[in-house]
C-alpha atoms as a PDB file:
ATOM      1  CA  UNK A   1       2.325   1.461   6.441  1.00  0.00           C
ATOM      2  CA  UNK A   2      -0.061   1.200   3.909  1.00  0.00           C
ATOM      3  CA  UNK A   3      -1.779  -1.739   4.196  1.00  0.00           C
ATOM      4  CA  UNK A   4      -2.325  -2.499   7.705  1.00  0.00           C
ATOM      5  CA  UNK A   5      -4.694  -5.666   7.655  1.00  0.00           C
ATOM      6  CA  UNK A   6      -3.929  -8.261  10.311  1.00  0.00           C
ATOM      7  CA  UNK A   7      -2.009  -5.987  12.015  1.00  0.00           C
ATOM      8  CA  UNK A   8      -1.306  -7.179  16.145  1.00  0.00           C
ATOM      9  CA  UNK A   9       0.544  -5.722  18.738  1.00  0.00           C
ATOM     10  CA  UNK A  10       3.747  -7.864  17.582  1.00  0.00           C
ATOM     11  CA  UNK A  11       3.894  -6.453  13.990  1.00  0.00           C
ATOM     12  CA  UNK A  12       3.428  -2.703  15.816  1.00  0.00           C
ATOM     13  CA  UNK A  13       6.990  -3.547  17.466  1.00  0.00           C
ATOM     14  CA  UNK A  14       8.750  -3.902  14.327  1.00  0.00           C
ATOM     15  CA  UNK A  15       7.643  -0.238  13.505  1.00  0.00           C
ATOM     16  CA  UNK A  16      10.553   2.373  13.832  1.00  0.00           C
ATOM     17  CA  UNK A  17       9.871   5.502  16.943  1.00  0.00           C
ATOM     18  CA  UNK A  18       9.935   7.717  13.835  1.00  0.00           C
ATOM     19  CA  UNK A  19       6.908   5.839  12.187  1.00  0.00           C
ATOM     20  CA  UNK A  20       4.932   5.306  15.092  1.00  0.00           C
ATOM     21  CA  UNK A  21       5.106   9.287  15.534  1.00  0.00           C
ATOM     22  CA  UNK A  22       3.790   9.954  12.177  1.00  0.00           C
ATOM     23  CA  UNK A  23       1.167   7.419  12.486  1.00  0.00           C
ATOM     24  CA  UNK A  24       0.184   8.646  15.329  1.00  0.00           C
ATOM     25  CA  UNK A  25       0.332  11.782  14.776  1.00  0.00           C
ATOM     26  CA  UNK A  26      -2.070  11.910  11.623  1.00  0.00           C
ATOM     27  CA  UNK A  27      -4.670  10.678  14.183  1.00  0.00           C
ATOM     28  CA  UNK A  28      -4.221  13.249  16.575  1.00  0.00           C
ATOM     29  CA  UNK A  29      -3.418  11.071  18.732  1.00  0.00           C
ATOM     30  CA  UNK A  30      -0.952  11.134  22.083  1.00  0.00           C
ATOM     31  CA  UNK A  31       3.204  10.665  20.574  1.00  0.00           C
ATOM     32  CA  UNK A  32       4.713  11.115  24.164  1.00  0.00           C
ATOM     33  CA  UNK A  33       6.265   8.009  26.085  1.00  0.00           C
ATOM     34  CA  UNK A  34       7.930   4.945  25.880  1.00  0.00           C
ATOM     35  CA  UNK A  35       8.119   2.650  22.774  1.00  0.00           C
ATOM     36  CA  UNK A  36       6.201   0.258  24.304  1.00  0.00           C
ATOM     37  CA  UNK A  37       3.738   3.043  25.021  1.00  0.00           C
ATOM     38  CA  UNK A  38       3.995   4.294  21.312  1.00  0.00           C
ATOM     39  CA  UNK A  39       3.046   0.402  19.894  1.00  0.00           C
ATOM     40  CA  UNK A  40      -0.003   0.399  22.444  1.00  0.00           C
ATOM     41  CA  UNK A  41      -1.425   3.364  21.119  1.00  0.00           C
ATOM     42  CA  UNK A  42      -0.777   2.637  17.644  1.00  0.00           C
ATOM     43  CA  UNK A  43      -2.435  -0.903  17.969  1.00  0.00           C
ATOM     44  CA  UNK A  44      -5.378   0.433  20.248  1.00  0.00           C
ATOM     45  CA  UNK A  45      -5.894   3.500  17.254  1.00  0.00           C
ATOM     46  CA  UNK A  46      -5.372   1.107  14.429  1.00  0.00           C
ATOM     47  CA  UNK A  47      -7.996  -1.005  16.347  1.00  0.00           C
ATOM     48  CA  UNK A  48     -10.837   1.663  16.978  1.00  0.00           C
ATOM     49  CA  UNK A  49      -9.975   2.917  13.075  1.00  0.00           C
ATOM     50  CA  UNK A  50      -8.904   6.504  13.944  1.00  0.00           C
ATOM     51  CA  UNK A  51      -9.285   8.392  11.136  1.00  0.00           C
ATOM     52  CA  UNK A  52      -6.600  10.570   9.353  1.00  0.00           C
ATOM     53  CA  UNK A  53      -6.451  14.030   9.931  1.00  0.00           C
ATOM     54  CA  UNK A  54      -6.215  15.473   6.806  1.00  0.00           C
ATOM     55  CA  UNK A  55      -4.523  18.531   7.988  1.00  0.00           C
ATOM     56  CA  UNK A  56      -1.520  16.701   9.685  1.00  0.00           C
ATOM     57  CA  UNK A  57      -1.625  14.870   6.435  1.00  0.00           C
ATOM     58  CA  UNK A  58      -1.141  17.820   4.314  1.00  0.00           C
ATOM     59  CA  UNK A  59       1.264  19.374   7.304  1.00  0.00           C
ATOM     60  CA  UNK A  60       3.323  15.616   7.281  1.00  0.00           C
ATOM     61  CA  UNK A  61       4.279  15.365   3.518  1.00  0.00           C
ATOM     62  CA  UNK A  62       4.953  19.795   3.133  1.00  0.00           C
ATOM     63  CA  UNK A  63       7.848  18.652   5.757  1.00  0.00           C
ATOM     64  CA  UNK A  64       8.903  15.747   3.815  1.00  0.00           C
ATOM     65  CA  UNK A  65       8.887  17.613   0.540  1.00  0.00           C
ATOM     66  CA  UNK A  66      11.225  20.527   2.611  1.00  0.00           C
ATOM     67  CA  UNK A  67      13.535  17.807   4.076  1.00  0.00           C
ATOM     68  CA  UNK A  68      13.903  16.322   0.281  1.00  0.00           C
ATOM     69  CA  UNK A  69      14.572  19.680  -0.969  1.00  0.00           C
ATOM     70  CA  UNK A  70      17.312  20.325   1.658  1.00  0.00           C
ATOM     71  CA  UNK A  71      19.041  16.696   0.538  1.00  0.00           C
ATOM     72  CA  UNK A  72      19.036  17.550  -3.402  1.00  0.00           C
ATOM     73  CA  UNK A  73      23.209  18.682  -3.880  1.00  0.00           C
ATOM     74  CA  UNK A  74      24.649  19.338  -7.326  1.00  0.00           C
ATOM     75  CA  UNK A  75      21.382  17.091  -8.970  1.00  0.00           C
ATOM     76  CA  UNK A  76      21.885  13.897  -6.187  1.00  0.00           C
ATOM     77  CA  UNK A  77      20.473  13.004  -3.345  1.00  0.00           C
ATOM     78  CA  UNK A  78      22.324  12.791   0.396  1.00  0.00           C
ATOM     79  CA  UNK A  79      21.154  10.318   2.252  1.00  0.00           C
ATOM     80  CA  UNK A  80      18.114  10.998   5.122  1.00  0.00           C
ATOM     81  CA  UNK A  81      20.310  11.612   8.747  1.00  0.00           C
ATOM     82  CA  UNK A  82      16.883  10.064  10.183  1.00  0.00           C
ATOM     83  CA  UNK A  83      16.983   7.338   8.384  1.00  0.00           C
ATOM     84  CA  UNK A  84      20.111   6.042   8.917  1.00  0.00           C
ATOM     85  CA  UNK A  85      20.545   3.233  11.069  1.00  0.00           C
ATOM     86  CA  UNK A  86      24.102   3.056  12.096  1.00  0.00           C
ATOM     87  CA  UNK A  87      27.324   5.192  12.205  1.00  0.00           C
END
C-alpha cells in the first residue's frame, strides 16, 4: 500500500475490507459501510491526499506488534487468523 501512484477506483477493489480499514483509518476517515462504500472513500481520500494521522499510525503498528507477539509459540510463528483466506 505503499506506493499508491496511478491508483483508480478499479485497483481500490482489489484491496482486502481489512486494508481498506487501516487505510482509512490512518486518515481519520469514515470505515463504516459496504465494500463498495469502503473503495469510494479510499479512492476519493487517496484523491484529495488525506494525510496520515500519526497517532493512528503509532496506535496501528502497537496492535500489530501485540498480535505478532501473541503468534510467536515455542520460537515459530502461527499463522495470522485474519489473514487467512480459506478454511
Amino acid at each position: 500500500m505503499d506506493d499508491l501512484r496511478g491508483m483508480n477506483l478499479e485497483k481500490y477493489k482489489l484491496w482486502s475490507i481489512h486494508a481498506l480499514i487501516v487505510f482509512l483509518s490512518k486518515r481519520k476517515a469514515d470505515v463504516d459501510g459496504s465494500f463498495d462504500e469502503l473503495c469510494a472513500r479510499a479512492f476519493c481520500a487517496w484523491e484529495q491526499r488525506l494525510p496520515v494521522d500519526a497517532e493512528a499510525e503509532c496506535r496501528e503498528m502497537r496492535l500489530l506488534e501485540e498480535n505478532n507477539a501473541k503468534l510467536s509459540v515455542d520460537g515459530g510463528v502461527l499463522p495470522d487468523p485474519m489473514m487467512l483466506n480459506s478454511g
